[in-house]
Protein backbone atom coordinates (compact mmCIF):
# COMPACT_ATOMS: atom_id res chain seq x y z
CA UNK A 1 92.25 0.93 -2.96
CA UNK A 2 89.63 3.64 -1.11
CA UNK A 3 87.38 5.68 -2.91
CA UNK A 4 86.23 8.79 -2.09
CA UNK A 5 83.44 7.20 -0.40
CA UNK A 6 85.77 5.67 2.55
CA UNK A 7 85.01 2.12 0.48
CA UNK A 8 88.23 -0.11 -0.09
CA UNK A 9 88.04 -2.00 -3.07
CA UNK A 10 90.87 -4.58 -2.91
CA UNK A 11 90.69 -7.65 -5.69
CA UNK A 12 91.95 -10.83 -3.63
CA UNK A 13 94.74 -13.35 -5.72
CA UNK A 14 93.55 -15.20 -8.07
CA UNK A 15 94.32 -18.71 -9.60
CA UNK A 16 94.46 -19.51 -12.68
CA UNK A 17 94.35 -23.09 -14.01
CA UNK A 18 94.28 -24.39 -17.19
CA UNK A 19 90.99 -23.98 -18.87
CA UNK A 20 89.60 -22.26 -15.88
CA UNK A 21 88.36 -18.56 -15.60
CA UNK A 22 90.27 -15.89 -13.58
CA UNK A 23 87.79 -15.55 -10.92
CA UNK A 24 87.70 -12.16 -8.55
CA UNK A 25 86.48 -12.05 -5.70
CA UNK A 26 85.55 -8.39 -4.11
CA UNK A 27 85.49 -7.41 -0.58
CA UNK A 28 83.77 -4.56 0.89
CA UNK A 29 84.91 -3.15 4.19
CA UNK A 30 85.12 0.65 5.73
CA UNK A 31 88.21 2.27 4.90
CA UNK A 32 90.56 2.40 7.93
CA UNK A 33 90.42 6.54 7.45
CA UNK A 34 86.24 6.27 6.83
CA UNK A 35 84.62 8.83 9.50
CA UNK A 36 81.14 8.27 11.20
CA UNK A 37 77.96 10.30 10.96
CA UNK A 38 75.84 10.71 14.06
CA UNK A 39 71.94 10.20 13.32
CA UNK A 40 69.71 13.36 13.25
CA UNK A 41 66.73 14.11 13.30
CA UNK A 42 65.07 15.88 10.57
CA UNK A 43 63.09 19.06 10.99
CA UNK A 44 59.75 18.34 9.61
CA UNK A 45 60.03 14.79 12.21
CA UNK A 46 59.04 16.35 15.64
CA UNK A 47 55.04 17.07 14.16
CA UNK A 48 55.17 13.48 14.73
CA UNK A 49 56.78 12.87 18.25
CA UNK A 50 54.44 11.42 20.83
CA UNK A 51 52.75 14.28 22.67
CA UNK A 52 51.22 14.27 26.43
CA UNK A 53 47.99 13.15 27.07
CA UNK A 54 45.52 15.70 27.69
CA UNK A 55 43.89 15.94 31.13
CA UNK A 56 40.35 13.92 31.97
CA UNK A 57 37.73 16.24 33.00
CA UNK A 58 34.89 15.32 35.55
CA UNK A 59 31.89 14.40 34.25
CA UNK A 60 29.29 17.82 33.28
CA UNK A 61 31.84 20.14 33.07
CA UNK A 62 32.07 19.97 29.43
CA UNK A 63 30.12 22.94 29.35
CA UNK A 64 30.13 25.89 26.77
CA UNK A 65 32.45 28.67 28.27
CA UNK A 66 30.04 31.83 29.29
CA UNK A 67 31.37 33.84 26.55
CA UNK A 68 30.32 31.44 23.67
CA UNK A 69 27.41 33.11 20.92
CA UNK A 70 25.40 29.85 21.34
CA UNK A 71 24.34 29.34 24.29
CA UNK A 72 20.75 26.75 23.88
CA UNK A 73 17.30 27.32 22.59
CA UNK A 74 15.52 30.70 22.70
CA UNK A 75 12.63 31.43 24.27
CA UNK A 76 10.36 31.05 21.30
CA UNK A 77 11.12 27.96 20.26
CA UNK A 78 10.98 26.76 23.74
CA UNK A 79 7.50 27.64 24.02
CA UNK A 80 6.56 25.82 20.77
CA UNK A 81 8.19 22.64 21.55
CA UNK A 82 6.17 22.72 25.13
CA UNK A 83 3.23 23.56 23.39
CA UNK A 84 3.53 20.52 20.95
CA UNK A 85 4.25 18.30 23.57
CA UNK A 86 1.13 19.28 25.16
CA UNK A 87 -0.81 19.08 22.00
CA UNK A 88 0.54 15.23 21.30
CA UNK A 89 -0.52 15.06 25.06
CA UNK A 90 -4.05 15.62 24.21
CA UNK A 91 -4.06 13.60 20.86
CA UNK A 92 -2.71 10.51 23.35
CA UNK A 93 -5.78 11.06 25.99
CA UNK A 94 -8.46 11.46 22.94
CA UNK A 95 -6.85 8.23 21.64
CA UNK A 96 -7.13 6.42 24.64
CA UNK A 97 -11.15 8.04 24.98
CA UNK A 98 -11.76 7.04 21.71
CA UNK A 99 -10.56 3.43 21.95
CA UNK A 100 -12.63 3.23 25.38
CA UNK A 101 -15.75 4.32 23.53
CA UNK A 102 -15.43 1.63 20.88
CA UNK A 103 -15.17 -0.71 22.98
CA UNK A 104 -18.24 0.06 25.06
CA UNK A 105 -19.58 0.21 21.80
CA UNK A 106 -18.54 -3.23 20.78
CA UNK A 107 -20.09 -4.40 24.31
CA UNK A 108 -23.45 -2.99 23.54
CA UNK A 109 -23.40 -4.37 20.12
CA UNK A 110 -22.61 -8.04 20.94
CA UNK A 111 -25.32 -7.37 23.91
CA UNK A 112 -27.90 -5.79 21.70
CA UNK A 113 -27.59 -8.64 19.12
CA UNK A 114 -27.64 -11.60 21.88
CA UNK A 115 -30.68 -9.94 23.27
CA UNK A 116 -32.22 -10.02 19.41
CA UNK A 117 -31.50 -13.46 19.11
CA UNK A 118 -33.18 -14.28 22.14
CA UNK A 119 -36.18 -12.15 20.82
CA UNK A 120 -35.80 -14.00 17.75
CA UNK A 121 -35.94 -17.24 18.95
CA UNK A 122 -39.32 -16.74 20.64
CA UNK A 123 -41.18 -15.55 17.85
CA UNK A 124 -42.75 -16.19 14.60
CA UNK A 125 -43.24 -14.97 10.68
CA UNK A 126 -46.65 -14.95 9.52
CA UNK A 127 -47.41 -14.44 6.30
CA UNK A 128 -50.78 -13.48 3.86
CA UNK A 129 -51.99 -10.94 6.73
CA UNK A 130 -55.15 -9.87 5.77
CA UNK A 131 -54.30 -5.89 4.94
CA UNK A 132 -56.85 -4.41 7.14
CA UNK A 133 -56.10 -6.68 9.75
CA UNK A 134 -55.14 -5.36 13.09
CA UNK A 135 -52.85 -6.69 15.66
CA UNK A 136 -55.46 -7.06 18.39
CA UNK A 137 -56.82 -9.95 15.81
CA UNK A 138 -53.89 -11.63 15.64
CA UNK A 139 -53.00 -11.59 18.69
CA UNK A 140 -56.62 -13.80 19.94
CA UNK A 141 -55.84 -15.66 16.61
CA UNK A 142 -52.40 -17.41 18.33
CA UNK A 143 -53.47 -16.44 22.12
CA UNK A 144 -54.27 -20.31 22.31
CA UNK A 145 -50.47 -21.41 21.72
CA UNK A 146 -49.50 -19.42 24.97
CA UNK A 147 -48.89 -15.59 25.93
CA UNK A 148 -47.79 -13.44 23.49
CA UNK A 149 -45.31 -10.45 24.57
CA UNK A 150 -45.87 -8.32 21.28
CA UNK A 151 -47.08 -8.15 17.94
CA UNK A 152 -46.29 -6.29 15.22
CA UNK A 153 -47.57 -5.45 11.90
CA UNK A 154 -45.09 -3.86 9.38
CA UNK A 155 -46.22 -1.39 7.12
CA UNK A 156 -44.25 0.36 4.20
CA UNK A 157 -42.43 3.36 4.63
CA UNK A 158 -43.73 5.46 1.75
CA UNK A 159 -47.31 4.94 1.63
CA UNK A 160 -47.76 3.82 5.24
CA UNK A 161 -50.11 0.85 4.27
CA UNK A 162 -49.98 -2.79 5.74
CA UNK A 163 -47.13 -4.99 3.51
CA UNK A 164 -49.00 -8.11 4.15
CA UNK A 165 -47.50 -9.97 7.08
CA UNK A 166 -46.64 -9.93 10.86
CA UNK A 167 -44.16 -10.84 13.95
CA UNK A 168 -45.93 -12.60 16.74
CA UNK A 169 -43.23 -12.74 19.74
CA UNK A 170 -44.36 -15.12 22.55
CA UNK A 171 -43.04 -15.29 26.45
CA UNK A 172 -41.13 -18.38 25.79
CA UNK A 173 -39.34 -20.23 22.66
CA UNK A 174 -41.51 -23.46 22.98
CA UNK A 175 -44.47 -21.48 22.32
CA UNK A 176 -43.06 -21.07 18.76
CA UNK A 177 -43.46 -24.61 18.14
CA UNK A 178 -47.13 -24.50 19.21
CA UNK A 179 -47.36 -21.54 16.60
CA UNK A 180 -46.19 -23.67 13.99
CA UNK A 181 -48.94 -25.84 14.00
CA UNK A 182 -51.47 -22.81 12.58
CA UNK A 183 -49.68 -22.64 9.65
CA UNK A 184 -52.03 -22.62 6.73
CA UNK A 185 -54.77 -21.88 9.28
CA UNK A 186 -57.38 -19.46 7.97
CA UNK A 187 -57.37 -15.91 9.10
CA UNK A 188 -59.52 -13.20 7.31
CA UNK A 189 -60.67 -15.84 3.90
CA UNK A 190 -56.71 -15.93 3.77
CA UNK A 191 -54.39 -19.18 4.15
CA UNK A 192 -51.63 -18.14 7.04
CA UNK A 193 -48.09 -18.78 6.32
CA UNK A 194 -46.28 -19.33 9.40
CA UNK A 195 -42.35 -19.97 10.25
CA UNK A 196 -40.20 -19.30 13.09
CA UNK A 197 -38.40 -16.11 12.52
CA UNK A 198 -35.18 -15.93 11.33
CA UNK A 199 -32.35 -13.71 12.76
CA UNK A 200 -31.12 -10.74 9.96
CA UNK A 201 -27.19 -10.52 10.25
CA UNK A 202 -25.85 -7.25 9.60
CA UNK A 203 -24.64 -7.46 5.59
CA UNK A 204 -26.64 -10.36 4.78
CA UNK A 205 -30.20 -8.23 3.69
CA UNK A 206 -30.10 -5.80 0.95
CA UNK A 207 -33.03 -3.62 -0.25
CA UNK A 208 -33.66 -4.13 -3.63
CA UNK A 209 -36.27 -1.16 -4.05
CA UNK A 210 -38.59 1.04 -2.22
CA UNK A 211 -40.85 -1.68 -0.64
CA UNK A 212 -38.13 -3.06 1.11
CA UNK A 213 -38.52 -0.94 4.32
CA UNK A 214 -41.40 -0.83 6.78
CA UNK A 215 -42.83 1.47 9.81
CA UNK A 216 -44.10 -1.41 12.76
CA UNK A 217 -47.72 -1.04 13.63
CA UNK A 218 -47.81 -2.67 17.13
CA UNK A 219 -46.08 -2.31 20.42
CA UNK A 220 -44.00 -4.19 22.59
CA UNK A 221 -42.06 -4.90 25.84
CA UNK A 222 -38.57 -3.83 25.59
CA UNK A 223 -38.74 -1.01 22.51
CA UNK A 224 -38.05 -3.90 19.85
CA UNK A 225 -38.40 -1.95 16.52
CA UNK A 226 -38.20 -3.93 13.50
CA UNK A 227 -37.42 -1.88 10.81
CA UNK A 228 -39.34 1.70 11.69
CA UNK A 229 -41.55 3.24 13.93
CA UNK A 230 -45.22 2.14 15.38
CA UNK A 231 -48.08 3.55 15.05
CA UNK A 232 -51.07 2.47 17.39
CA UNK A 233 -50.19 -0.52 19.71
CA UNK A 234 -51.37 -3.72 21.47
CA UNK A 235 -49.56 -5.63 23.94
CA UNK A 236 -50.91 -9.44 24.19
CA UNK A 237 -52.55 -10.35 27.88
CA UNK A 238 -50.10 -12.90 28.48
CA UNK A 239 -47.75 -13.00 31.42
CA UNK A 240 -45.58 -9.56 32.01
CA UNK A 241 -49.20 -7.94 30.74
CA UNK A 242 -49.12 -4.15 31.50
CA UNK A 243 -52.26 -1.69 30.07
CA UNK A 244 -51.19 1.31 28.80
C-alpha cells in the first residue's frame, strides 16, 4: 500500500506453524508513482563557494595609496630620533675612551708597583733612629755595605718631628744583606734595628690613629715618596751620584 510519502508498505506471506509466531517481514521500496527532487542549493550556501585567488603583487609596491592620512613620521619626531641616535653615539665613543683610560691605568699600576718592589727589594728598615739624627749620618753610618741611592727619614704629619726610624735604599739588592749585618750596631747611644724592607700591598695597612702617617725627610733618585713629602735632602755618593 503507498503512503502519501511515495513509500509502499506491503507485508510479505507469512507462515504459521504450530507454536511458532506470525512473523512479518516489511519491505521498503519507492512507490512506482514516487517523483524525484533535483538538489538545490540553498541561499545562504554561495558565502561559502570557493572564490578566485587574488593577484600577487611585486615586491615594494605595497605602498600606502597617496591619498592615505598617515603617511610616516613627522618632522619632529624625526629630528629627535636622529638626535638620540647621535647622543647613544657619543655615550658608545666615551665608553670606549673610558675603558682605554682604565686600562692605561691598570698598565701604570702593575708598572708602578713592579718598579716598588724592585725599590723594595734593595733597601732596608732601620729602626731606634736617633730623633735629631739626619740622613747625611746615616747615610756614612751604612756607606761601608756599598752605595746607597737614597735615604729617607719619615717624620709625622701633624707635628712634623722625626717618628724614630729610616729607609736606607742601596744600588743593588745584595747590598741589603751586607746591611743586615749592622743590626744592633750603635748609632747615636742607640741600639739599631735593622730588616730588609717589606713591600705594603694596597689593603693590607690600616692607620690606626694620627701617628700613622709621615712627611719623608730625604731625597732620592726616581721621586720615591714614602708616605708624604721631603723636606731637606741628601742623596748618598754611591754610583748614579748627582749634586744638587
Amino acid at each position: 500500500m503507498a503512503d502519501a510519502g511515495g513509500i509502499t508498505d506491503e507485508r510479505l506471506e507469512t507462515h504459521e506453524k504450530p507454536g511458532d509466531e506470525e512473523v512479518c517481514l516489511l519491505s521498503i521500496y519507492p512507490a512506482t508513482n514516487a517523483y524525484h527532487i533535483p538538489p538545490q542549493t540553498p541561499p545562504n550556501f554561495p558565502c561559502y563557494a570557493p572564490r578566485p585567488s587574488l593577484p600577487s603583487s611585486p615586491k615594494g609596491t605595497n605602498d600606502l595609496p597617496q591619498n592615505h592620512p598617515f603617511r610616516g613620521l613627522t618632522p619632529q619626531i624625526q629630528e629627535e630620533i636622529a638626535a638620540m641616535k647621535k647622543r647613544v653615539a657619543e655615550m658608545e665613543s666615551e665608553a670606549a675612551k673610558l675603558r682605554e683610560m682604565q686600562a692605561s691605568l691598570d698598565q701604570q699600576s702593575e708598572s708602578l708597583r713592579e718598579d716598588k718592589e724592585d725599590i723594595d727589594a734593595r733597601s732596608i728598615f732601620v729602626g731606634n733612629v736617633d730623633y735629631g739624627a739626619s740622613p747625611e749620618e746615616i747615610q756614612a753610618h751604612f756607606q761601608s755595605c756599598g752605595s746607597i741611592n737614597r735615604v729617607t727619614i719619615l717624620l709625622d704629619k701633624f707635628t712634623g718631628h722625626p717618628k724614630g726610624y729610616a729607609y736606607v735604599e742601596f744600588t743593588e739588592p745584595s747590598l741589603v744583606a751586607q746591611a743586615l749585618v749592622l743590626n744592633e750596631s750603635v748609632f747615636r747611644g742607640r741600639n739599631l734595628k735593622v730588616v730588609p724592607k717589606r713591600t705594603n700591598l694596597p689593603g693590607m695597612a690600616r692607620g690606626r690613629g694620627r701617628g700613622r702617617g709621615g712627611i719623608g725627610r730625604g731625597f732620592g733618585r726616581g721621586g720615591f715618596l714614602p708616605r708624604g713629602v721631603y723636606r731637606g735632602g741628601y742623596r748618598g755618593r754611591g754610583r748614579g751620584y748627582a749634586p744638587y
